[in-house]
PDB file of N, CA and C in Angstrom:
ATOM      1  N   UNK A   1      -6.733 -58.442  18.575  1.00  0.00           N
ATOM      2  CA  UNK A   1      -6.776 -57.971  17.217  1.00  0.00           C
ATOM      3  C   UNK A   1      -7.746 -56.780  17.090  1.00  0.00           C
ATOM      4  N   UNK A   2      -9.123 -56.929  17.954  1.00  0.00           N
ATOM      5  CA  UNK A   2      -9.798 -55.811  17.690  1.00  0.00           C
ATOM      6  C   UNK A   2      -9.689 -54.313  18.135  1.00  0.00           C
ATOM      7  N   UNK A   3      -8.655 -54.796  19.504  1.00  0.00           N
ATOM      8  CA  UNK A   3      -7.755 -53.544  19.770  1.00  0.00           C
ATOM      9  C   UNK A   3      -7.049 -52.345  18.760  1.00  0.00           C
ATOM     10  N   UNK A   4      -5.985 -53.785  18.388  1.00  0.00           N
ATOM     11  CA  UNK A   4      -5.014 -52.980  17.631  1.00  0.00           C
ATOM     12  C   UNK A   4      -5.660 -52.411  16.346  1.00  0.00           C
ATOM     13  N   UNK A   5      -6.563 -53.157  16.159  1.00  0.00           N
ATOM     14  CA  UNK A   5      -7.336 -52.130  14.793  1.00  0.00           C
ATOM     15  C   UNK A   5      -8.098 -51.181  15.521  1.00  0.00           C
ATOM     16  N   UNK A   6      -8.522 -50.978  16.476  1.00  0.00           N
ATOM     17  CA  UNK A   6      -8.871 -49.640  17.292  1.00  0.00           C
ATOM     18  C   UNK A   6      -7.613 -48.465  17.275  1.00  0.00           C
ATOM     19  N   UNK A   7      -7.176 -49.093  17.484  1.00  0.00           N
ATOM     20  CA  UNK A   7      -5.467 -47.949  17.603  1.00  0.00           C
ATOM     21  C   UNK A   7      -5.254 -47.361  16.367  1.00  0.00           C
ATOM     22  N   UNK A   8      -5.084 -48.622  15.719  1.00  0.00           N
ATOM     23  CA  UNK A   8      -4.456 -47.989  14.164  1.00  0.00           C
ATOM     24  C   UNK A   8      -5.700 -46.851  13.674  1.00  0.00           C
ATOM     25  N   UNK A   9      -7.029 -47.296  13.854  1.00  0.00           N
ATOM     26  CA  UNK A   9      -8.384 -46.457  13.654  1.00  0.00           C
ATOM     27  C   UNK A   9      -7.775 -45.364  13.776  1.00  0.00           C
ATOM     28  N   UNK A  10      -7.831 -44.548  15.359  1.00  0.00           N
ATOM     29  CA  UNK A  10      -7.190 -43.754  16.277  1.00  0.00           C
ATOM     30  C   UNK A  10      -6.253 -42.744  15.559  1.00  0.00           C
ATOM     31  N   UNK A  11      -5.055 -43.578  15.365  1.00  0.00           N
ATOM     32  CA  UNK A  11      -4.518 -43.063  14.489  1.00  0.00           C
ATOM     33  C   UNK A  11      -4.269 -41.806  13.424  1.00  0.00           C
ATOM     34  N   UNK A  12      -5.081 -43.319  12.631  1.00  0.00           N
ATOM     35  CA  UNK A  12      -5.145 -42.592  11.427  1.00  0.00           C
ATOM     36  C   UNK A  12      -6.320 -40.986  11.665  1.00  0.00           C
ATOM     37  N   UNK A  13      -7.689 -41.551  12.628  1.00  0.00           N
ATOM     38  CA  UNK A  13      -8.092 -40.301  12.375  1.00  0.00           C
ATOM     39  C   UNK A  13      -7.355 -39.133  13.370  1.00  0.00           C
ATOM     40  N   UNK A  14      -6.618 -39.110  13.955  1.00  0.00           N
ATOM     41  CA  UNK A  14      -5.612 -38.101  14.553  1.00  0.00           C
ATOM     42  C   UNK A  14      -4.656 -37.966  13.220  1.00  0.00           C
ATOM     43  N   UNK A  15      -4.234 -38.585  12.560  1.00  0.00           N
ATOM     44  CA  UNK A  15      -3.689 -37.944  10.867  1.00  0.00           C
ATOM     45  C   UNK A  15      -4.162 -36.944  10.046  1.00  0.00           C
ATOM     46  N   UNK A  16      -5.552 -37.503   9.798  1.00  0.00           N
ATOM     47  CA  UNK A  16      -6.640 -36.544   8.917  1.00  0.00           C
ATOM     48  C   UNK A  16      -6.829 -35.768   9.709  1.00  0.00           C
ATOM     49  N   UNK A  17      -7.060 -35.636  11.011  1.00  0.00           N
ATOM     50  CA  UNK A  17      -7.443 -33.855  11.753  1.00  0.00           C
ATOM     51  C   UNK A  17      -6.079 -33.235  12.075  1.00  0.00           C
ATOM     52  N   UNK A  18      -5.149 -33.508  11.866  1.00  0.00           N
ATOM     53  CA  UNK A  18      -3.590 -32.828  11.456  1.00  0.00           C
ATOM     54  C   UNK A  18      -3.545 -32.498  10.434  1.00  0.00           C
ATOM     55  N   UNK A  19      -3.772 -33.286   9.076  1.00  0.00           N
ATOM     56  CA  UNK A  19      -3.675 -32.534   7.780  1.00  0.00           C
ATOM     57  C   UNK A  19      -5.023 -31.294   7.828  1.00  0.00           C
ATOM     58  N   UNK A  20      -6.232 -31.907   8.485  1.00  0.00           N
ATOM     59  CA  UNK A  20      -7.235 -30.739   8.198  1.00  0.00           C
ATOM     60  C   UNK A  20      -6.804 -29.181   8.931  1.00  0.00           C
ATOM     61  N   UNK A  21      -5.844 -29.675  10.026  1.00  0.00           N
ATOM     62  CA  UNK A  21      -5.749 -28.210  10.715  1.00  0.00           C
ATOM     63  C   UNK A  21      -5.035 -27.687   9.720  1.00  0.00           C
ATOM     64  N   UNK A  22      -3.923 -28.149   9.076  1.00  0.00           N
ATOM     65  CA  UNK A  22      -3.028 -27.790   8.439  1.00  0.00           C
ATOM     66  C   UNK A  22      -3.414 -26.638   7.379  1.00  0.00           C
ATOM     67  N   UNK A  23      -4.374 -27.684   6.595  1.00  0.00           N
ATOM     68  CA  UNK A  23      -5.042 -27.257   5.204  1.00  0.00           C
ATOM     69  C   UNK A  23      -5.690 -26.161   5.607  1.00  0.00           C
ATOM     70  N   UNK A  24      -6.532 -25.909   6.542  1.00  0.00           N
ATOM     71  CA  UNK A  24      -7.013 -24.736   7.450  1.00  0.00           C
ATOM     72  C   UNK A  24      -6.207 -23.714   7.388  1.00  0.00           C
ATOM     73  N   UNK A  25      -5.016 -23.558   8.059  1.00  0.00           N
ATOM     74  CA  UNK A  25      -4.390 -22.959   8.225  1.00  0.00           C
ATOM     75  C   UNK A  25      -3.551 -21.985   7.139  1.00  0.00           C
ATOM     76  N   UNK A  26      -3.101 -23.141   6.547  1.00  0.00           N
ATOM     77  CA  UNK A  26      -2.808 -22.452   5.330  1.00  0.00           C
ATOM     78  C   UNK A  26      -3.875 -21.774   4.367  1.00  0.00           C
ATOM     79  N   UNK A  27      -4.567 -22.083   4.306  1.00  0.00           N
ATOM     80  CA  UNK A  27      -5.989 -21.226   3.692  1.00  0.00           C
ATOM     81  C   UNK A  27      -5.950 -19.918   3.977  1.00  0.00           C
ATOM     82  N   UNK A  28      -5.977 -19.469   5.732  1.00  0.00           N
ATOM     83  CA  UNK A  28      -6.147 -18.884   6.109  1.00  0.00           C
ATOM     84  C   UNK A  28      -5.010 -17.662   5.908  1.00  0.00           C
ATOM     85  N   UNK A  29      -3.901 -18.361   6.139  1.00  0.00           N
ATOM     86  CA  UNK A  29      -2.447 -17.423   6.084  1.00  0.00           C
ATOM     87  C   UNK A  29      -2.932 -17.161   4.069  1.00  0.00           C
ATOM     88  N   UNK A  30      -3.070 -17.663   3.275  1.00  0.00           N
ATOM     89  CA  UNK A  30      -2.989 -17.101   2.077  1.00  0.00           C
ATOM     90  C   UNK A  30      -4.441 -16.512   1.703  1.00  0.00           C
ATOM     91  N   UNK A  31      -5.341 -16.354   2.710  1.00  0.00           N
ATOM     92  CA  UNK A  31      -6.029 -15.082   2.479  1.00  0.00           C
ATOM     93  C   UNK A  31      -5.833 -14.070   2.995  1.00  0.00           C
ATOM     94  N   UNK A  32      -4.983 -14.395   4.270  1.00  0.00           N
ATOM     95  CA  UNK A  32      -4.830 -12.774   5.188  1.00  0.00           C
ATOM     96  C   UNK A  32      -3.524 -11.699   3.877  1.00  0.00           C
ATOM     97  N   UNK A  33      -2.824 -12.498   3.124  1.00  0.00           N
ATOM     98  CA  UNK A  33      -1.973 -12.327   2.358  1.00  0.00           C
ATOM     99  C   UNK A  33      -2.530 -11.130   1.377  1.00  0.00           C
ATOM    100  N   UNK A  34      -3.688 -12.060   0.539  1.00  0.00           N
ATOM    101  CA  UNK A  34      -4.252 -11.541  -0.530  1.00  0.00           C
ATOM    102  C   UNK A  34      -4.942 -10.593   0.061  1.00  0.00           C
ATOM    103  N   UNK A  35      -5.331 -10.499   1.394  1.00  0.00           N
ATOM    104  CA  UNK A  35      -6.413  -8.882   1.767  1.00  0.00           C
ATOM    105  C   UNK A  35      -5.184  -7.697   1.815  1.00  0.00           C
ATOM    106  N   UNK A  36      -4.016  -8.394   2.853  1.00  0.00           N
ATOM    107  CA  UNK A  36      -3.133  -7.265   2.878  1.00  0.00           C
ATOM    108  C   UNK A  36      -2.679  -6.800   1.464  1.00  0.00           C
ATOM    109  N   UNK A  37      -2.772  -7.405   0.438  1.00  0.00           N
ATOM    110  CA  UNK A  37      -2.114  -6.665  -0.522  1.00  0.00           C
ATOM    111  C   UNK A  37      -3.458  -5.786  -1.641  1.00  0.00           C
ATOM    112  N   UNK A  38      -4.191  -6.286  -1.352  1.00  0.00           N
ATOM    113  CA  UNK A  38      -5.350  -5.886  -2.243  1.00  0.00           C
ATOM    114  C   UNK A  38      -5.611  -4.404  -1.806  1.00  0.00           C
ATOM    115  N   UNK A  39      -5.888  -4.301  -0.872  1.00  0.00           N
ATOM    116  CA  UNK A  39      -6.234  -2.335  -0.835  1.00  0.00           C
ATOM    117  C   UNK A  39      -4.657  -1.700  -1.705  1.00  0.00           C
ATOM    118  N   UNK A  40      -3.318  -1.846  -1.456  1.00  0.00           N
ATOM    119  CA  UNK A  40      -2.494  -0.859  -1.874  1.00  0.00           C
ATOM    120  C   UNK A  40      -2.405  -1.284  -3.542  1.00  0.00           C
ATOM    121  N   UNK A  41      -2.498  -2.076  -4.120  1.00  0.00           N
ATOM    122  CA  UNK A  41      -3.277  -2.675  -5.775  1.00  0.00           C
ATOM    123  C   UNK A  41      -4.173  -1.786  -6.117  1.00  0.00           C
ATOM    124  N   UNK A  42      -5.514  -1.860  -4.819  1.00  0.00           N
ATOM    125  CA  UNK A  42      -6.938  -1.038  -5.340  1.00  0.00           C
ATOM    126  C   UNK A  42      -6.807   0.518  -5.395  1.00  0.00           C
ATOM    127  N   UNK A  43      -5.863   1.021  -4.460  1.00  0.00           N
ATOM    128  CA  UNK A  43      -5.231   2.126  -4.353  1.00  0.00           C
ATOM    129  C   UNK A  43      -4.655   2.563  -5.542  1.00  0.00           C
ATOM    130  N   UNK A  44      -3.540   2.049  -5.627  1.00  0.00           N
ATOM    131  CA  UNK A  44      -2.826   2.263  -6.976  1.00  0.00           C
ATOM    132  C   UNK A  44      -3.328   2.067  -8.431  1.00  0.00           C
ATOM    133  N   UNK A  45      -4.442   1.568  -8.446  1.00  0.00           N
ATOM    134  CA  UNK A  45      -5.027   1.195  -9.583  1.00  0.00           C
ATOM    135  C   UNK A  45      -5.932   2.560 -10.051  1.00  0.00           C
ATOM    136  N   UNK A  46      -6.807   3.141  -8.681  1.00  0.00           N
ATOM    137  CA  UNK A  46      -7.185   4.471  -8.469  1.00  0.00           C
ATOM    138  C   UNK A  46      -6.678   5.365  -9.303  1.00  0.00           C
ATOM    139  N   UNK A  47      -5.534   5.310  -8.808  1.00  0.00           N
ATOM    140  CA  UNK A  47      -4.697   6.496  -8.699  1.00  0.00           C
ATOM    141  C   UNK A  47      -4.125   6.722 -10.301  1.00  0.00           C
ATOM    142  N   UNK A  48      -3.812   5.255 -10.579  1.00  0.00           N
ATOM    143  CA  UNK A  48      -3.636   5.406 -12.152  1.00  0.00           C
ATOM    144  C   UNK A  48      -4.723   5.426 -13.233  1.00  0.00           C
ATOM    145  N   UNK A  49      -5.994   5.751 -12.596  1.00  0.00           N
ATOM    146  CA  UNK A  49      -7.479   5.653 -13.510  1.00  0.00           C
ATOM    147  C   UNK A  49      -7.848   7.402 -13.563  1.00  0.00           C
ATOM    148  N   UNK A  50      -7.279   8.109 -12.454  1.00  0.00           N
ATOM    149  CA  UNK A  50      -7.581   9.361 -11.973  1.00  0.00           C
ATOM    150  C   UNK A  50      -6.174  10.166 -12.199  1.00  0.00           C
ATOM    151  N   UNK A  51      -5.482   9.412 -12.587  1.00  0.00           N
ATOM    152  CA  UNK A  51      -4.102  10.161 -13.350  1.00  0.00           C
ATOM    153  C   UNK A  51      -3.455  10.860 -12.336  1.00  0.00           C
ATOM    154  N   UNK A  52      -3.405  10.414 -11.025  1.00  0.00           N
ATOM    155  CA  UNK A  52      -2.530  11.392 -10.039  1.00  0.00           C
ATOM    156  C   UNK A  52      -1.641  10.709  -9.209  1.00  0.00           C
ATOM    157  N   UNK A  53      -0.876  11.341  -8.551  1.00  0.00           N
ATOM    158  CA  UNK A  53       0.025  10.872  -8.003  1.00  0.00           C
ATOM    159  C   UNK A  53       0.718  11.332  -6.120  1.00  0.00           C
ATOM    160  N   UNK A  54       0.898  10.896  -4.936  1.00  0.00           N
ATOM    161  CA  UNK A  54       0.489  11.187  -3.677  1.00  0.00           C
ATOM    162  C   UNK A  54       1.623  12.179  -3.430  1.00  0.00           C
ATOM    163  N   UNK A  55       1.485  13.368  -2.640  1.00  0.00           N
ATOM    164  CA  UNK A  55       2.521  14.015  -2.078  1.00  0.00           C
ATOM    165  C   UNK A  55       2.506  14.687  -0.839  1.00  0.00           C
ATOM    166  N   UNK A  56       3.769  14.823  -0.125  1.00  0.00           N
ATOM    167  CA  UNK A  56       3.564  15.023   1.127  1.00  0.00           C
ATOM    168  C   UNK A  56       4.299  16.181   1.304  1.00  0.00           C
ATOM    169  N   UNK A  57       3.726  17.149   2.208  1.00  0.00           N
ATOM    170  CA  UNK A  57       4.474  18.224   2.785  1.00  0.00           C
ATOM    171  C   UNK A  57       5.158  18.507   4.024  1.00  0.00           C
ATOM    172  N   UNK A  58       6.375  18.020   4.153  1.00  0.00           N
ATOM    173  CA  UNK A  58       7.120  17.763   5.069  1.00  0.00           C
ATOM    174  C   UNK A  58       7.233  18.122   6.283  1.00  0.00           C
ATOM    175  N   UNK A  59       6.483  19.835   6.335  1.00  0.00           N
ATOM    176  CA  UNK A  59       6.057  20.433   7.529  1.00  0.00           C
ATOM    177  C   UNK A  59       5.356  20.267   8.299  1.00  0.00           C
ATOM    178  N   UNK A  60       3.891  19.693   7.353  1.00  0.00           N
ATOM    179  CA  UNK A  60       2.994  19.209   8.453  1.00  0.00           C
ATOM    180  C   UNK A  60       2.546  17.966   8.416  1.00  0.00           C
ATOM    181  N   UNK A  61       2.816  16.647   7.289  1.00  0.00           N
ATOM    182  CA  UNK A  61       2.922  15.282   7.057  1.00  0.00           C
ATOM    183  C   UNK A  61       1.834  15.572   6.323  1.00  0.00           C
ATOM    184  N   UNK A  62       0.696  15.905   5.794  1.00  0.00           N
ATOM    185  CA  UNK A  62      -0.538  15.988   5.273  1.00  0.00           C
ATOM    186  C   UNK A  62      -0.294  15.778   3.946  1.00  0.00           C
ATOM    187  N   UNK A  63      -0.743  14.884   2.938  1.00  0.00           N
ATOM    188  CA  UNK A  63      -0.651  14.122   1.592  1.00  0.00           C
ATOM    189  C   UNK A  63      -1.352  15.077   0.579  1.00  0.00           C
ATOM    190  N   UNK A  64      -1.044  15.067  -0.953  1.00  0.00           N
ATOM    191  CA  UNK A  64      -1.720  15.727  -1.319  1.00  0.00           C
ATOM    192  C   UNK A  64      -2.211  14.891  -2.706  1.00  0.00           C
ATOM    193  N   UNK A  65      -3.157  14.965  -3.810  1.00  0.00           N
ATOM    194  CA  UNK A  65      -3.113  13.675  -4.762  1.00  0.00           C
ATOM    195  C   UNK A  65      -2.934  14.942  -6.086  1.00  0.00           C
ATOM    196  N   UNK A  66      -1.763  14.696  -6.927  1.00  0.00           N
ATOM    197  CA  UNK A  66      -1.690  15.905  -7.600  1.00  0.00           C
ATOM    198  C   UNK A  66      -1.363  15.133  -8.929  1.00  0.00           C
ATOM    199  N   UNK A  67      -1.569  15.831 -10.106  1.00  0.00           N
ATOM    200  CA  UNK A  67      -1.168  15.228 -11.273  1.00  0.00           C
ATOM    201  C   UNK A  67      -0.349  14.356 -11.765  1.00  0.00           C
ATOM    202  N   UNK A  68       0.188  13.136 -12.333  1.00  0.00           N
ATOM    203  CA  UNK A  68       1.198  12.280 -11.573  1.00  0.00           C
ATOM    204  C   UNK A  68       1.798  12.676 -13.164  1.00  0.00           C
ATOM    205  N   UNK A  69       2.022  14.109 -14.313  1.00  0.00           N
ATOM    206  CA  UNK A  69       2.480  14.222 -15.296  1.00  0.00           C
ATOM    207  C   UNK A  69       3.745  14.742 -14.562  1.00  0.00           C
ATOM    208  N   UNK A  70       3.767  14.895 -13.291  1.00  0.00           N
ATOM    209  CA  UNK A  70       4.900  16.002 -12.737  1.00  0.00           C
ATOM    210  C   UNK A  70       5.590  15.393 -11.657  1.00  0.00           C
ATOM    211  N   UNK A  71       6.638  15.290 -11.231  1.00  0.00           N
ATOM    212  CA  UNK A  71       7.433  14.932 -10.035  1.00  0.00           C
ATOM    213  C   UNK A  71       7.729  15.480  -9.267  1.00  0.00           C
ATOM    214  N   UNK A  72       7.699  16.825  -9.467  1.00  0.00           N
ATOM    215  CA  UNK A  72       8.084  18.162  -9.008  1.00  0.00           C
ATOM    216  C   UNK A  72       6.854  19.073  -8.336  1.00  0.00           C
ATOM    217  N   UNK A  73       6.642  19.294  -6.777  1.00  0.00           N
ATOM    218  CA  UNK A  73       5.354  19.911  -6.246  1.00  0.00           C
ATOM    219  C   UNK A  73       5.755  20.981  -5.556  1.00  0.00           C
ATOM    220  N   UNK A  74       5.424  22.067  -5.571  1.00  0.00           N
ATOM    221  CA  UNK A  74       5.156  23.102  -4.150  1.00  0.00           C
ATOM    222  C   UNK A  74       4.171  23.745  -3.652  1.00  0.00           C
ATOM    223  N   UNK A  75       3.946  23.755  -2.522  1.00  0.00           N
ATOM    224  CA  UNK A  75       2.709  24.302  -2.320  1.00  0.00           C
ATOM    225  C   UNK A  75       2.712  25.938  -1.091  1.00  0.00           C
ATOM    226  N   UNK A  76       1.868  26.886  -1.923  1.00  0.00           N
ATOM    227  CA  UNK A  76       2.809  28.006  -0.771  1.00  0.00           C
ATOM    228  C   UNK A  76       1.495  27.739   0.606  1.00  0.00           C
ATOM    229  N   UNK A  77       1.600  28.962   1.186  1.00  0.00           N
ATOM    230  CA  UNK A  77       0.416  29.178   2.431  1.00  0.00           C
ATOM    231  C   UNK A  77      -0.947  29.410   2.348  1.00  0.00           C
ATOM    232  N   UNK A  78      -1.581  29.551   0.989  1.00  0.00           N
ATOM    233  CA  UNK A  78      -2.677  29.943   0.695  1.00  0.00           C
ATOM    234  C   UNK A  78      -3.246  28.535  -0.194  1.00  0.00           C
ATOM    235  N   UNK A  79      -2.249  27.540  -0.463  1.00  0.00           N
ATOM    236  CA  UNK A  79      -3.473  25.959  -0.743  1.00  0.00           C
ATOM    237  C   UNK A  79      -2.858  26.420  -2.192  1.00  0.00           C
ATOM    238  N   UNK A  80      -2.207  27.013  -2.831  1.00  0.00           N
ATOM    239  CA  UNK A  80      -1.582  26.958  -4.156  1.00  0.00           C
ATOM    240  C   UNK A  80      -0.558  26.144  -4.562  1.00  0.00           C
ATOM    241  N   UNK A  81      -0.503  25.693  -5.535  1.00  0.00           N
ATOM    242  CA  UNK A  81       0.223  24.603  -5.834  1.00  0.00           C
ATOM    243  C   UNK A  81       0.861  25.121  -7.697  1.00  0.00           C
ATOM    244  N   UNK A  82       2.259  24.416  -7.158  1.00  0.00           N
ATOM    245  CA  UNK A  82       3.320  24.588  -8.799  1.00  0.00           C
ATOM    246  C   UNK A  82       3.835  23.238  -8.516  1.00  0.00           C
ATOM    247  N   UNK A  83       3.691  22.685 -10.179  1.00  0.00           N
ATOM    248  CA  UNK A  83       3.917  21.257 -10.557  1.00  0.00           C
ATOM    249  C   UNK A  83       4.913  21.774 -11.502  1.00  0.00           C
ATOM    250  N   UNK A  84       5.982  20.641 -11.719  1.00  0.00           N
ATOM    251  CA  UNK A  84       7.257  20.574 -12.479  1.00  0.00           C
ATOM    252  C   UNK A  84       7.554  19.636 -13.093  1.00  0.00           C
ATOM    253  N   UNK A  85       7.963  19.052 -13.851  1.00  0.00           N
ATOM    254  CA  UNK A  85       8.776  18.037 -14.141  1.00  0.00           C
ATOM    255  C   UNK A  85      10.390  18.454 -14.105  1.00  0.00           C
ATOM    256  N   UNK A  86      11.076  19.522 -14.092  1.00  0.00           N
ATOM    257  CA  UNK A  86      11.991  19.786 -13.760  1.00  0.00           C
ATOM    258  C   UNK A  86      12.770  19.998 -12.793  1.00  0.00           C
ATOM    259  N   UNK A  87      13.361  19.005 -11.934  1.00  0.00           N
ATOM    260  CA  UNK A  87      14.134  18.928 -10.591  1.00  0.00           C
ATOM    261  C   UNK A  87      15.051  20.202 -10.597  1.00  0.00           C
ATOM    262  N   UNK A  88      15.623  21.161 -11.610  1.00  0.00           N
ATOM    263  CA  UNK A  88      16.345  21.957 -11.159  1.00  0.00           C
ATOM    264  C   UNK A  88      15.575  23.830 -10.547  1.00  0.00           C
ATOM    265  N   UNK A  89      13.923  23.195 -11.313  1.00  0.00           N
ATOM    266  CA  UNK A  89      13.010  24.342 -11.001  1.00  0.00           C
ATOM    267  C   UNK A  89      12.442  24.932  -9.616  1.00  0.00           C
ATOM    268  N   UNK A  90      12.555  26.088  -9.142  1.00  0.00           N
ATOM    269  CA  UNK A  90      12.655  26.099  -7.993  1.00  0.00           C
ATOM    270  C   UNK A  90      11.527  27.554  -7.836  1.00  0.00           C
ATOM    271  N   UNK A  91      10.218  27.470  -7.043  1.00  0.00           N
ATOM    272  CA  UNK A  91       9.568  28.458  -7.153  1.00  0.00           C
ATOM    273  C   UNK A  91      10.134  29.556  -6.458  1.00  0.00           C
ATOM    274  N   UNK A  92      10.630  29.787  -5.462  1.00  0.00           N
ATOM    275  CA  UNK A  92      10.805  30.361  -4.530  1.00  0.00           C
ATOM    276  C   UNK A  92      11.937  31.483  -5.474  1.00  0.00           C
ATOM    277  N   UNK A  93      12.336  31.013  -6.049  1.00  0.00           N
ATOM    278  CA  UNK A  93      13.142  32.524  -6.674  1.00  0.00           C
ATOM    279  C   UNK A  93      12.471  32.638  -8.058  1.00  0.00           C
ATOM    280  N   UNK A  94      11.516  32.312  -8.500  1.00  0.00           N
ATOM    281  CA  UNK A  94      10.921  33.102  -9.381  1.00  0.00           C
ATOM    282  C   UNK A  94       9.513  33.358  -9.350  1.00  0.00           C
ATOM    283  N   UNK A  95       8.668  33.128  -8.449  1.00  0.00           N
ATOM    284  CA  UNK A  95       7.280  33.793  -7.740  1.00  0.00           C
ATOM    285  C   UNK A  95       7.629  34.609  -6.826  1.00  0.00           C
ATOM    286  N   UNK A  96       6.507  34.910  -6.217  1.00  0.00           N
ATOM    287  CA  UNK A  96       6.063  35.753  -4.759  1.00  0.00           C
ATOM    288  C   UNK A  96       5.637  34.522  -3.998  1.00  0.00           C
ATOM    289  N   UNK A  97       6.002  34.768  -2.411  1.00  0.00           N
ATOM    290  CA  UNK A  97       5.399  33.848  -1.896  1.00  0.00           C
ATOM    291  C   UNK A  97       6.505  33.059  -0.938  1.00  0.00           C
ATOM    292  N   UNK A  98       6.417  32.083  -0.130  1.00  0.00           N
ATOM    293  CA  UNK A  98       7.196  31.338   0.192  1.00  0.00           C
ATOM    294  C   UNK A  98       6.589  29.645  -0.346  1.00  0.00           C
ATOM    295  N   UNK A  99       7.297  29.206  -1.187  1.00  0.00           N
ATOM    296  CA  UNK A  99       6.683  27.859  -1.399  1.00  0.00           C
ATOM    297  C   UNK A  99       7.370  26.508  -0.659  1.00  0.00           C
ATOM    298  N   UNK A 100       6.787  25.482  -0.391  1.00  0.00           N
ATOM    299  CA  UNK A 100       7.395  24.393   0.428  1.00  0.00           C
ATOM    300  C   UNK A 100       7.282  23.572  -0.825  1.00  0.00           C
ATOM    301  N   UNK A 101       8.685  23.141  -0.622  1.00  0.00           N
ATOM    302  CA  UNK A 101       9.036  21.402  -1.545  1.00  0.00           C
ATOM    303  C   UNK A 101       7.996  20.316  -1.147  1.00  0.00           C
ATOM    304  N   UNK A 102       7.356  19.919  -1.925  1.00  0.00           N
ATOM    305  CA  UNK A 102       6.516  18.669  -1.561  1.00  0.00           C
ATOM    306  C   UNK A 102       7.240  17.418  -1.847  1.00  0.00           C
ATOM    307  N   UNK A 103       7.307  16.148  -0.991  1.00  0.00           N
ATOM    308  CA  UNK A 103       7.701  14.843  -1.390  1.00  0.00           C
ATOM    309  C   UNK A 103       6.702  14.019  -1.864  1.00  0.00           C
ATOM    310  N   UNK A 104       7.482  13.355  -3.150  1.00  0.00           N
ATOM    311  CA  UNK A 104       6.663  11.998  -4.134  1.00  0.00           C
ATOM    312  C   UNK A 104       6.948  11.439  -2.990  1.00  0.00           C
ATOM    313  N   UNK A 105       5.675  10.613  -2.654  1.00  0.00           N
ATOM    314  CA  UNK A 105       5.396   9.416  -1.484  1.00  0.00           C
ATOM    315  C   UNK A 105       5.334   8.362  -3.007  1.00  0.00           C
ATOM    316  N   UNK A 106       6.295   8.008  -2.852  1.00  0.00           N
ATOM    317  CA  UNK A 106       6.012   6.236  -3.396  1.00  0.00           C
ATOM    318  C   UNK A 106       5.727   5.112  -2.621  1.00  0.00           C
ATOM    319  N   UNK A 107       5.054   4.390  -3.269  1.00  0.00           N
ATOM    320  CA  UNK A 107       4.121   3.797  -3.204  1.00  0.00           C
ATOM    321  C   UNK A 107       4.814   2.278  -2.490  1.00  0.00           C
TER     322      UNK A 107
END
């Protein structure tokens, strides 16, 4: 008899250090969760406190953070920049200059 209540002992505490790994575990997986998502939140939260919005220039991948009133970016060779809200607006035939299309990087 004093066996088998040794066993069952046994047992049970091989039960509780299965649920504890468990509970562990899962802890763990739903914080790695909440870190991965928290910088692109803290990011975006930025970005909407500072009123801008990310863009990329296709030539050389380099991002740019520009007014987010506009959808529309170009930037020529000298670090100048034309914002639009009009998709049919196009600098290149009505400046000087050669301007590059910038892409909205969404988010």
């Amino acid at each position: 008899m004093y066996q088998k209540k040794q066993e069952e002992a046994a047992k049970q505490q091989e039960i509780i250090i299965e649920f504890q790994n468990k509970v562990e575990q899962t802890i763990n997986e739903v914080t790695s969760h909440q870190t991965r998502g928290a910088m692109p939140a803290a990011y975006g939260q930025s970005q909407l406190i500072w009123k801008v919005q990310t863009f990329r220039d296709p030539t050389t991948g380099w991002t740019f953070e520009l007014s987010n009133k506009f959808d529309y970016a170009w930037l020529n060779g000298t670090n100048q920049y034309v914002v639009s809200d009009d998709p049919n607006f196009n600098p290149n035939g009505s400046l000087s200059g050669n301007w590059t299309h910038l892409q909205l990087v969404q988010p």
